[in-house]
C-alpha atoms as a PDB file:
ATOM      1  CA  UNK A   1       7.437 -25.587  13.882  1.00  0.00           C
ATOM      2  CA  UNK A   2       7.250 -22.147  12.446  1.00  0.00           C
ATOM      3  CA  UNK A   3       9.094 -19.497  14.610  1.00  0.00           C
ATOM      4  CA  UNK A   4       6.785 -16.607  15.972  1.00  0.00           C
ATOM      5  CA  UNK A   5       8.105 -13.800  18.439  1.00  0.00           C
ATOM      6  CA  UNK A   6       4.869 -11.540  18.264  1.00  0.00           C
ATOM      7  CA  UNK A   7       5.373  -9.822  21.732  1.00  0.00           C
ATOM      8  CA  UNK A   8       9.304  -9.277  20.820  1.00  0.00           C
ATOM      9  CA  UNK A   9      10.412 -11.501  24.028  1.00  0.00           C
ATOM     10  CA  UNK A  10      12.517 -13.337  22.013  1.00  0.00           C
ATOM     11  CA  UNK A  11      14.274 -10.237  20.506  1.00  0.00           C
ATOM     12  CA  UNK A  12      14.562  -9.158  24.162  1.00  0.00           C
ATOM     13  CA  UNK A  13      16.421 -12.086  25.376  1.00  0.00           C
ATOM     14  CA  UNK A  14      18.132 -13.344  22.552  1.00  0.00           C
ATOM     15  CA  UNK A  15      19.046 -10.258  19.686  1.00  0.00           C
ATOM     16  CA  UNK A  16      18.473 -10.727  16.109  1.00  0.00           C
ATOM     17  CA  UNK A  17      20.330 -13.729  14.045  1.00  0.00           C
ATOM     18  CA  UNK A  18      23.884 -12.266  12.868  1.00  0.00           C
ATOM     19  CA  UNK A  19      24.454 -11.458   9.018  1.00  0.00           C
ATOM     20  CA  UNK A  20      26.093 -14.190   7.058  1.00  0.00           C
ATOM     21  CA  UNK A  21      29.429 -13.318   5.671  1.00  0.00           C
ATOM     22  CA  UNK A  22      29.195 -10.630   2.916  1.00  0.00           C
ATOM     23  CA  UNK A  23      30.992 -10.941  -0.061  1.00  0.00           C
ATOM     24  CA  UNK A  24      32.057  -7.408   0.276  1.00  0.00           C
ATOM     25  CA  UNK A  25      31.148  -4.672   2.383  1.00  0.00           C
ATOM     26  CA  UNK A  26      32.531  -1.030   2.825  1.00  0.00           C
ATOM     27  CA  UNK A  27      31.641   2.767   3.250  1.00  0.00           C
ATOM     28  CA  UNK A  28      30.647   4.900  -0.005  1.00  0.00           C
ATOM     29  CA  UNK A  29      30.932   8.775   0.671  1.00  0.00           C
ATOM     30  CA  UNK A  30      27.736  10.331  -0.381  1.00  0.00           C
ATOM     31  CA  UNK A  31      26.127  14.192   0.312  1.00  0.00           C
ATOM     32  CA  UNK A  32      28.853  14.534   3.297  1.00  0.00           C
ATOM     33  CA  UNK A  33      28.331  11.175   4.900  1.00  0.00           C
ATOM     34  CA  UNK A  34      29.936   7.392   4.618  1.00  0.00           C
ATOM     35  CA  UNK A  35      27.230   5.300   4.052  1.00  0.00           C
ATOM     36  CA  UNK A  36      27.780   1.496   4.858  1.00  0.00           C
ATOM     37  CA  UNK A  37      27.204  -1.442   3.058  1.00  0.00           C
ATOM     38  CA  UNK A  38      27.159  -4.950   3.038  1.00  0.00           C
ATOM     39  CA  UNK A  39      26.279  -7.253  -0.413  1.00  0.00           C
ATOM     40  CA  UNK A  40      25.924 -10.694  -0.119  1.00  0.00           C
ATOM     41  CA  UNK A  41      25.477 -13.859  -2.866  1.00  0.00           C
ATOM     42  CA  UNK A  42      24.714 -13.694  -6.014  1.00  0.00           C
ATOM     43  CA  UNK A  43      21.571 -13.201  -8.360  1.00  0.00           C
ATOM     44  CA  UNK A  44      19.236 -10.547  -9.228  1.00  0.00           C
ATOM     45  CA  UNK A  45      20.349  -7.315  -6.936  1.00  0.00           C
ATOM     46  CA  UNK A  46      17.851  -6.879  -3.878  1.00  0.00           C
ATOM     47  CA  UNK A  47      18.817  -3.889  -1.639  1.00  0.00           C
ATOM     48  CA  UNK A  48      17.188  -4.134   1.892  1.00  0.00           C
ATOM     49  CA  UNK A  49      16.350  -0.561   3.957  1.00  0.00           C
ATOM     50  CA  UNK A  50      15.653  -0.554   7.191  1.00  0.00           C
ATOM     51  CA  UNK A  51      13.348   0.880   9.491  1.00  0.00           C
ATOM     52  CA  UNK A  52      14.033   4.108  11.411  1.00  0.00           C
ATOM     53  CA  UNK A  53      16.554   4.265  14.360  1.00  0.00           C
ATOM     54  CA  UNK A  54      17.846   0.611  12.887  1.00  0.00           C
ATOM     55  CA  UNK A  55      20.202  -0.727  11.310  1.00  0.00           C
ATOM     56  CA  UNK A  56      20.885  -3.932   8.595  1.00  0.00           C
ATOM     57  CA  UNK A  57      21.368  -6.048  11.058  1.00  0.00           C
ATOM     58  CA  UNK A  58      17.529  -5.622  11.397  1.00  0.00           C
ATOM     59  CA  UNK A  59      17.116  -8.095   8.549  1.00  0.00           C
ATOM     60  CA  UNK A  60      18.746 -10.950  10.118  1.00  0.00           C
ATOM     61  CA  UNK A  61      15.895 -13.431   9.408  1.00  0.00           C
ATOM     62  CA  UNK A  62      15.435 -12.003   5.807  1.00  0.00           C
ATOM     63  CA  UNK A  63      19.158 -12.142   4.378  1.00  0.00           C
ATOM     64  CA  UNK A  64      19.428 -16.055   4.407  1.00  0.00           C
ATOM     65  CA  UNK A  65      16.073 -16.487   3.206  1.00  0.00           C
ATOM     66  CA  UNK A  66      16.802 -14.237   0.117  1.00  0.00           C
ATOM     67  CA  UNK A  67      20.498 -15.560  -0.300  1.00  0.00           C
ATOM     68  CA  UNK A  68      18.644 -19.584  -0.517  1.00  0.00           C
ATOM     69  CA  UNK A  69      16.065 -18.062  -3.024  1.00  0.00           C
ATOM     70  CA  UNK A  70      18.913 -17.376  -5.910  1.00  0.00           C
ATOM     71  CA  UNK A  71      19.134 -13.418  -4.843  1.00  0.00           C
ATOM     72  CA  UNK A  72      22.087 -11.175  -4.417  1.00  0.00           C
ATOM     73  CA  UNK A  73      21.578  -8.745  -1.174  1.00  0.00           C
ATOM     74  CA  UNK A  74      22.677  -5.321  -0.204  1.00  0.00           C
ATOM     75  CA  UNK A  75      22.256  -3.966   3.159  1.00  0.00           C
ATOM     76  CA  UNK A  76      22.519  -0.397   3.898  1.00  0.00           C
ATOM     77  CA  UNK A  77      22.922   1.081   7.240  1.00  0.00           C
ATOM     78  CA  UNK A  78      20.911   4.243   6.291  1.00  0.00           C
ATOM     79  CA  UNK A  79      22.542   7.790   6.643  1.00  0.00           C
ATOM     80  CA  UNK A  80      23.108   8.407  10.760  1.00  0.00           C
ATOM     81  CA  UNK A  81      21.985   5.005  11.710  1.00  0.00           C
ATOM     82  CA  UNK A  82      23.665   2.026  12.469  1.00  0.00           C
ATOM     83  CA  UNK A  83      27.776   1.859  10.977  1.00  0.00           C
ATOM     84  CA  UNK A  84      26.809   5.191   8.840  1.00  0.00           C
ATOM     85  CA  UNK A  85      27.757   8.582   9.787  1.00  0.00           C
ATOM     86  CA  UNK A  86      25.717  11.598   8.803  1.00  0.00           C
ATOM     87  CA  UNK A  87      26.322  15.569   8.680  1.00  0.00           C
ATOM     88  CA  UNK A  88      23.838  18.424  10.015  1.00  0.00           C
ATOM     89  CA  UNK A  89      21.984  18.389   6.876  1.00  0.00           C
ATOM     90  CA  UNK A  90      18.206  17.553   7.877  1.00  0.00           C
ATOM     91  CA  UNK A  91      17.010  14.352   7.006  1.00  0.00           C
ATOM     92  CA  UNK A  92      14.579  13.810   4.214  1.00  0.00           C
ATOM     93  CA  UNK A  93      13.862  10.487   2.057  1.00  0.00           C
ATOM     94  CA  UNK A  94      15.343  12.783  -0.882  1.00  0.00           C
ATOM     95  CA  UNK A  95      18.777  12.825   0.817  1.00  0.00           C
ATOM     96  CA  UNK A  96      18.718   8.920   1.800  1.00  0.00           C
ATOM     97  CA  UNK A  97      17.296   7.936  -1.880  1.00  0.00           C
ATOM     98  CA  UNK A  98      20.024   9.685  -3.080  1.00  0.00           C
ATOM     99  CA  UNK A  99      22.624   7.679  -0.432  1.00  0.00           C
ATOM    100  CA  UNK A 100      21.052   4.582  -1.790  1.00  0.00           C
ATOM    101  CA  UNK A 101      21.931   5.087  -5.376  1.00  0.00           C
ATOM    102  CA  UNK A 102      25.366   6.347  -4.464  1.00  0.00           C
ATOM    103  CA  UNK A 103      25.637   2.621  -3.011  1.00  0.00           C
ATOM    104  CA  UNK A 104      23.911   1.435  -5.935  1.00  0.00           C
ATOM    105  CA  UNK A 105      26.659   3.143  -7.875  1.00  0.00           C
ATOM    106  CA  UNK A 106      29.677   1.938  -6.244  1.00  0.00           C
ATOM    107  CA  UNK A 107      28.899  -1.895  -6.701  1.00  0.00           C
ATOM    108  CA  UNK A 108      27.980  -1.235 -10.626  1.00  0.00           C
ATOM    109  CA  UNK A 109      23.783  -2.189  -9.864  1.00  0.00           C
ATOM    110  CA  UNK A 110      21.894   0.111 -12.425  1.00  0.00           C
ATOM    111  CA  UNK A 111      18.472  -1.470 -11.291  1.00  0.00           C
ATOM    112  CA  UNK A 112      17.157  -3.493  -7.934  1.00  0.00           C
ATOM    113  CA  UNK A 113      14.348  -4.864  -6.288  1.00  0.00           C
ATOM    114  CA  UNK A 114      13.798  -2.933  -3.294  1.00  0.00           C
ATOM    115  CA  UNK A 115      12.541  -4.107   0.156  1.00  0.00           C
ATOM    116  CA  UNK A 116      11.808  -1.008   2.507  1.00  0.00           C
ATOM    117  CA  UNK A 117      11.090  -1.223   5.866  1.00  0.00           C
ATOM    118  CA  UNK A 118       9.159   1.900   7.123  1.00  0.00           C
ATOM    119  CA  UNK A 119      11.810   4.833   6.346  1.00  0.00           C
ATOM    120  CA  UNK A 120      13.266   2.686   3.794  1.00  0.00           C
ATOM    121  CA  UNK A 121       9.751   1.918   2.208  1.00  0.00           C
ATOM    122  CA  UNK A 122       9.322   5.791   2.238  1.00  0.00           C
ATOM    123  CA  UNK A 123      13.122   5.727   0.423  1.00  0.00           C
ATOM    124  CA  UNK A 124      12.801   2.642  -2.184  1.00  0.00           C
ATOM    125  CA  UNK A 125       9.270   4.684  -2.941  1.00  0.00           C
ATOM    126  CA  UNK A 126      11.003   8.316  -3.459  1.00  0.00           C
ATOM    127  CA  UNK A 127      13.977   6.400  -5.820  1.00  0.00           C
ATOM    128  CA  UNK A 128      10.734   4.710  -7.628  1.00  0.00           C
ATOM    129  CA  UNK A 129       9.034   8.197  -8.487  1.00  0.00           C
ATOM    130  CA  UNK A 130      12.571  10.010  -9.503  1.00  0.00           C
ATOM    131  CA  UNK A 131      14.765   7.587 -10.828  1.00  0.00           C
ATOM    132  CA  UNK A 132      12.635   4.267 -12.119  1.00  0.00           C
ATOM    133  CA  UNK A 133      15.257   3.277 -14.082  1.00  0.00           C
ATOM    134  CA  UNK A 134      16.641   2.157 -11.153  1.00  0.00           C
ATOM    135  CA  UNK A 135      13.943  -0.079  -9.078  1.00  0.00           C
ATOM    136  CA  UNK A 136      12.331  -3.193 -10.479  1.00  0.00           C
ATOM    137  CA  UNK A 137       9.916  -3.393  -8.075  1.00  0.00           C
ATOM    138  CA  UNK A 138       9.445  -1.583  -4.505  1.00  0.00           C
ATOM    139  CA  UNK A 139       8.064  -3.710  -1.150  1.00  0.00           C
ATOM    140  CA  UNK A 140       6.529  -0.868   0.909  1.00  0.00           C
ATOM    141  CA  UNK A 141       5.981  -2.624   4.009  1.00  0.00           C
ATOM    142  CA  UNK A 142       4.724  -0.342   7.481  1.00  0.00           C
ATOM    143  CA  UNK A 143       5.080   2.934   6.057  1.00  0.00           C
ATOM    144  CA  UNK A 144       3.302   6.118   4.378  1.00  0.00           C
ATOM    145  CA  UNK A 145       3.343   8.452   2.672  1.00  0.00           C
ATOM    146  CA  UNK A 146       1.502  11.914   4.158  1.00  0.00           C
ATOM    147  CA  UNK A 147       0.479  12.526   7.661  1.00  0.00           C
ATOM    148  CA  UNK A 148      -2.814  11.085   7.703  1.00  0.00           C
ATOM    149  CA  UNK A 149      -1.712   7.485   7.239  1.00  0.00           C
ATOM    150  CA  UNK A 150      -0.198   7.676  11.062  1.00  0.00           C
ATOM    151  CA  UNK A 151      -2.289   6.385  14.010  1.00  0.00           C
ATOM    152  CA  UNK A 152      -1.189   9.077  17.405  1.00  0.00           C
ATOM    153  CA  UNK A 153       1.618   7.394  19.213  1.00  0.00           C
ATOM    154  CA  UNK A 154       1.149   5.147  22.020  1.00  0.00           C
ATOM    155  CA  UNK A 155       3.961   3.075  24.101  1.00  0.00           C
ATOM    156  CA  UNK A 156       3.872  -0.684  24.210  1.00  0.00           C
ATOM    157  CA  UNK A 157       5.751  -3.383  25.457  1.00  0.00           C
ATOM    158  CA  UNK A 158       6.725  -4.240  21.922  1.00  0.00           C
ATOM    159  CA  UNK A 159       7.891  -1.045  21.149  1.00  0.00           C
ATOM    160  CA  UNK A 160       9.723  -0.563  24.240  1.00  0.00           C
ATOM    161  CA  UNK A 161      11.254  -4.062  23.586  1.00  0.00           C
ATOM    162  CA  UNK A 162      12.374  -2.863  20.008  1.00  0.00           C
ATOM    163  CA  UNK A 163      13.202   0.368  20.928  1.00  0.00           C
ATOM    164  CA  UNK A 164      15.690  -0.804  23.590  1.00  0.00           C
ATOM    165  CA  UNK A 165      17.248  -2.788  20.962  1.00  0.00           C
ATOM    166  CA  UNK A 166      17.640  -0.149  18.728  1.00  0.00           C
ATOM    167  CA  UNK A 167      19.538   1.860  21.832  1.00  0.00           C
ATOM    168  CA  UNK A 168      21.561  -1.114  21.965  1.00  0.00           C
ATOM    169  CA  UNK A 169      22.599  -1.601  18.458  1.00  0.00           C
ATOM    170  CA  UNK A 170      23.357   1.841  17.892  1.00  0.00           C
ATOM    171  CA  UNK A 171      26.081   1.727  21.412  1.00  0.00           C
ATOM    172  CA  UNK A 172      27.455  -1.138  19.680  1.00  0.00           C
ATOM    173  CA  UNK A 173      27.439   0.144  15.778  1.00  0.00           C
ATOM    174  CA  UNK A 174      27.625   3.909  15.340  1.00  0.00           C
ATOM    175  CA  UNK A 175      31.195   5.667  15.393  1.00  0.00           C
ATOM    176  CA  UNK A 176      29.067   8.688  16.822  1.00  0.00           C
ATOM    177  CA  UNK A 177      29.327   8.425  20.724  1.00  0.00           C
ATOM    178  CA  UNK A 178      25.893   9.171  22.721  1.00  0.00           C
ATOM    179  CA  UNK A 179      24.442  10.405  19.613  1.00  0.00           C
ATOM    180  CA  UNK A 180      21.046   7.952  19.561  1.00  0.00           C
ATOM    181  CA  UNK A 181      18.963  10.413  21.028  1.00  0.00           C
ATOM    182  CA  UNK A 182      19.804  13.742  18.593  1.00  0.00           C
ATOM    183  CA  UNK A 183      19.729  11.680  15.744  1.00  0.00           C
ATOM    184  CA  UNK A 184      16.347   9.621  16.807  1.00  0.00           C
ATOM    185  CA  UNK A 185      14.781  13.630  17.254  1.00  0.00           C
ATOM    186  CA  UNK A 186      16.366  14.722  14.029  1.00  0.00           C
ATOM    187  CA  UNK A 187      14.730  12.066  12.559  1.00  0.00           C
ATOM    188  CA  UNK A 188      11.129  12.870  13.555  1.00  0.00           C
ATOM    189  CA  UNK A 189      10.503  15.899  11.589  1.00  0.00           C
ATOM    190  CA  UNK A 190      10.637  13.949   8.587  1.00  0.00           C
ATOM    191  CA  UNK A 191       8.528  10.705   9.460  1.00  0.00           C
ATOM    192  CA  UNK A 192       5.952  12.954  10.632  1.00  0.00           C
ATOM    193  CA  UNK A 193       4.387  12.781   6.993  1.00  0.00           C
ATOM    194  CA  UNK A 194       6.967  12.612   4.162  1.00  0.00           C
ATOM    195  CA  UNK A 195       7.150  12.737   0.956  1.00  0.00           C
ATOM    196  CA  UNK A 196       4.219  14.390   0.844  1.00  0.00           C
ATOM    197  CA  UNK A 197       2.968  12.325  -1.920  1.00  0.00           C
ATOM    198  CA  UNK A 198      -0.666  13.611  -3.153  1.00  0.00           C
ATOM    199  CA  UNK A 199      -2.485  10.414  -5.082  1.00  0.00           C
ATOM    200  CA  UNK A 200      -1.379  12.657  -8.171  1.00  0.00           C
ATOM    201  CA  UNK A 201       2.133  12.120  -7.144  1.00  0.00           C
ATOM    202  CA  UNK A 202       1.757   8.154  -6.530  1.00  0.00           C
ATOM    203  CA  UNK A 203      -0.010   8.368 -10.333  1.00  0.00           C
ATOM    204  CA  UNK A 204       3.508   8.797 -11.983  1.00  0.00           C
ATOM    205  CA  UNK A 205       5.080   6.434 -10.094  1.00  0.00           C
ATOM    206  CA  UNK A 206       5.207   2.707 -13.145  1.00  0.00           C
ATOM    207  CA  UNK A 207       7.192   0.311 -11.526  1.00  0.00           C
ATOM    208  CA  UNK A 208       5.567  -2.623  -9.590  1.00  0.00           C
ATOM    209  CA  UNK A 209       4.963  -1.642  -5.539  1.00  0.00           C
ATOM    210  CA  UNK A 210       2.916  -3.628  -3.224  1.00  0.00           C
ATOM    211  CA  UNK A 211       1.864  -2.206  -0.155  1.00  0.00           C
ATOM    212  CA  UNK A 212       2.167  -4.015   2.703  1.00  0.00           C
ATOM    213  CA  UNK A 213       0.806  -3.359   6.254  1.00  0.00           C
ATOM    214  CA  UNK A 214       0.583  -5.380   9.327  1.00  0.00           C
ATOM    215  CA  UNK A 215      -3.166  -5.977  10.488  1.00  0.00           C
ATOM    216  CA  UNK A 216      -1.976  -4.793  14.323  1.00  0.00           C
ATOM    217  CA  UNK A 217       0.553  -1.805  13.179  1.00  0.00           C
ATOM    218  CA  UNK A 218       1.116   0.334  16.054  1.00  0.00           C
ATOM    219  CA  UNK A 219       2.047   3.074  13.412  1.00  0.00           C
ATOM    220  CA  UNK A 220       0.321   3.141  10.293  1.00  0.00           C
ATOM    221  CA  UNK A 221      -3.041   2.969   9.336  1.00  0.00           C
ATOM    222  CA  UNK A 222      -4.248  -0.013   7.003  1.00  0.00           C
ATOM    223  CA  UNK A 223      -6.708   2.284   4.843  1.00  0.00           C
ATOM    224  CA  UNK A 224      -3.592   4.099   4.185  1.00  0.00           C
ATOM    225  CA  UNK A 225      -1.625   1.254   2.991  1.00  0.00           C
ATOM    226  CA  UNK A 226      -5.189   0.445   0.364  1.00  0.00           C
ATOM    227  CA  UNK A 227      -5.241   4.106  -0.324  1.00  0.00           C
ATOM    228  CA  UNK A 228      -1.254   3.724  -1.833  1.00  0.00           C
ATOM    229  CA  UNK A 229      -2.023   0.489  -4.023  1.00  0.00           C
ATOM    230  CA  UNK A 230      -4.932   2.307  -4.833  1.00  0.00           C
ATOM    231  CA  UNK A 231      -3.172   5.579  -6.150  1.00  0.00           C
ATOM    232  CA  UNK A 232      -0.699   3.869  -7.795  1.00  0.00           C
ATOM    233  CA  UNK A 233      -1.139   2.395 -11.200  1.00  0.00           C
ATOM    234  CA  UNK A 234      -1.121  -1.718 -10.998  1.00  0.00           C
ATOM    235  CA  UNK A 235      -0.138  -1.538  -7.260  1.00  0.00           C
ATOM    236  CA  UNK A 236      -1.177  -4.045  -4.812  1.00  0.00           C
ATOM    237  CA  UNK A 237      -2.487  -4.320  -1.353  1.00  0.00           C
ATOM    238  CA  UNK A 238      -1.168  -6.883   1.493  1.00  0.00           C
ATOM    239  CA  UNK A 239      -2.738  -7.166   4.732  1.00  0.00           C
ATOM    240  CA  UNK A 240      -0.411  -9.368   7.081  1.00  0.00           C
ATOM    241  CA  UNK A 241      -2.584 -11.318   9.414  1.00  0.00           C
ATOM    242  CA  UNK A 242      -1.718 -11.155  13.683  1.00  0.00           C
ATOM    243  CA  UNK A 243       1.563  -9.036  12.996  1.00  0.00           C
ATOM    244  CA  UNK A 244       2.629  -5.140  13.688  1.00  0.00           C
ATOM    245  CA  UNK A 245       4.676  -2.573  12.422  1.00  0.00           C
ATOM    246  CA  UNK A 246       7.360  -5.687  13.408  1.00  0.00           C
ATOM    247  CA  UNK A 247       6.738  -8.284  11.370  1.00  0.00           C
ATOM    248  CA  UNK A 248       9.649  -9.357   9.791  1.00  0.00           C
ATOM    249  CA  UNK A 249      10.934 -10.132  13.613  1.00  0.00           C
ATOM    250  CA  UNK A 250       8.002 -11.175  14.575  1.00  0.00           C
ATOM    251  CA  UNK A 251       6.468 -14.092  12.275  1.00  0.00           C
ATOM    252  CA  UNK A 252       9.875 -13.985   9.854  1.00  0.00           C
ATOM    253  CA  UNK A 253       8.891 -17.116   7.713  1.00  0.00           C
ATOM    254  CA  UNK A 254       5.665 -15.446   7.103  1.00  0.00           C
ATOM    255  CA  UNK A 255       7.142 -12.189   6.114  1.00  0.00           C
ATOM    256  CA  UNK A 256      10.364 -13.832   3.852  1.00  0.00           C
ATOM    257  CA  UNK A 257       7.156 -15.973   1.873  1.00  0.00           C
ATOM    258  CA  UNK A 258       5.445 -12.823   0.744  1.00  0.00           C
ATOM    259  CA  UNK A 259       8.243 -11.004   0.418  1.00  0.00           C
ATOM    260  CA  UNK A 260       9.615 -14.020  -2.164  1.00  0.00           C
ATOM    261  CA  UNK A 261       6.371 -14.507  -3.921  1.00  0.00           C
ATOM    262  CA  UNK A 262       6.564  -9.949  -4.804  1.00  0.00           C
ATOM    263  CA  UNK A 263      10.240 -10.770  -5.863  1.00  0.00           C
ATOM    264  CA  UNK A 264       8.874 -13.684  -8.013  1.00  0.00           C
ATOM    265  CA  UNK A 265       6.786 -11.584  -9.417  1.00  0.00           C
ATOM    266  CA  UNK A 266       8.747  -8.496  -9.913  1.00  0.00           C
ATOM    267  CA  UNK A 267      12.112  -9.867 -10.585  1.00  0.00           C
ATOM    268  CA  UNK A 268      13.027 -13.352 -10.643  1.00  0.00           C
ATOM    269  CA  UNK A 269      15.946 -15.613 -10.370  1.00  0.00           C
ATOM    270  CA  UNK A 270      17.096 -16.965 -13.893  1.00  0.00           C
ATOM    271  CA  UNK A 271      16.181 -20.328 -13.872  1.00  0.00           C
END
């Protein structure tokens, strides 16, 4: 029986599968902050980036899935969030692109498959447009990239259910002491439309990127998600069927197949 938590109960009650045992993991000192990392297996490099106000662990459903599909996977706390520390410098996908290649950097990966969550679509897409060297292929999943793509906030149960989990995680994670709610406001400027990218900007932008948006996102809007494949050259468009902004919690086998048959696609295991 496939495993569906679309109201987030089981999250609630239960947390988030652990990690498996990394093969290495450690801090890499980038722009002023230690930025943590965990890689895992073996195979063609796929770096996983969480959502805002998450951490890695956020992927608990995902890592196995990858690691039994012939991949090697890196998890990043992202800058402020989770096990990684941040200065006062304001937050901007720029900054955690560049956090992500520092990472990149320290475990000798020149070029990865990237699977961004949100904030971390927003990142995987910035390192995409200045540094395509280094991606293979970009996942956006729930995110955009101006301010028109966001629907106006409302509070649900399942964002109250994620969002306490997030408090939680962070109590139980961050080396910064009561620090969730200055870092979840610092945070807001910058998810309240960036990049910036102008269909112009999305134009330059040659490696492979599907865009991938829940059909019930609380966030995003799904004519924003077709207007990204649309912008940018060979791009494609995924509409997830009876999932949100939370999908890869939500209906994980669901999520891990698509997310295997862009990585099949994009970069695939030898053999």
């Amino acid at each position: 029986m496939t495993f569906t938590d679309d109201d987030l109960s089981h999250l609630e009650s239960h947390g988030l599968p652990t990690l498996p045992t990394p093969a290495t993991s450690g801090y890499v000192d980038n722009e002023n902050a230690r930025i943590w990392y965990a890689s895992f297996g073996d195979g063609p490099p796929v770096v996983l980036l969480h959502g805002g106000l998450g951490n890695a662990g956020n992927f608990g459903y995902q890592v196995p899935a990858l690691l039994d599909a012939g991949y090697r996977v890196i998890a990043i706390d992202s800058r402020g969030q989770g096990r990684s520390t941040r200065d006062e410098q304001r937050y901007t996908y720029q900054l955690m692109a560049s956090d992500t290649r520092a990472v990149m950097d320290a475990l000798g990966i020149k070029s990865a498959a990237f699977v961004g969550w949100s904030d971390g679509a927003a990142t995987a897409l910035v390192i995409a447009k200045e540094t395509p060297d280094r991606g293979a292929g970009v996942f956006f999943f729930g995110c955009c990239v101006d301010e028109t793509g966001l629907w106006p906030f409302k509070p649900t149960p399942v964002i109250d259910r994620i969002y306490n989990h997030h408090v939680k995680d962070y109590a139980a994670l961050s080396p910064v002491v009561g620090g969730f709610e200055k870092m979840r406001d610092d945070l807001g400027p910058m998810q309240q439309g960036e990049p910036n990218y102008s269909a112009a900007d999305m134009a330059t932008i040659h490696v492979p990127v599907w865009s991938v948006v829940g059909e019930h996102d609380e966030f995003i809007k799904t004519d924003h998600a077709q207007y990204i494949a649309d912008s940018i050259p060979g791009a494609r468009f995924v509409l997830l069927p009876s999932v949100s902004h939370f999908a890869p919690m939500q209906r994980p086998d669901e999520f891990n197949a698509v997310v295997l048959d862009f990585l099949h696609q994009v970069f695939p295991p030898a053999g």
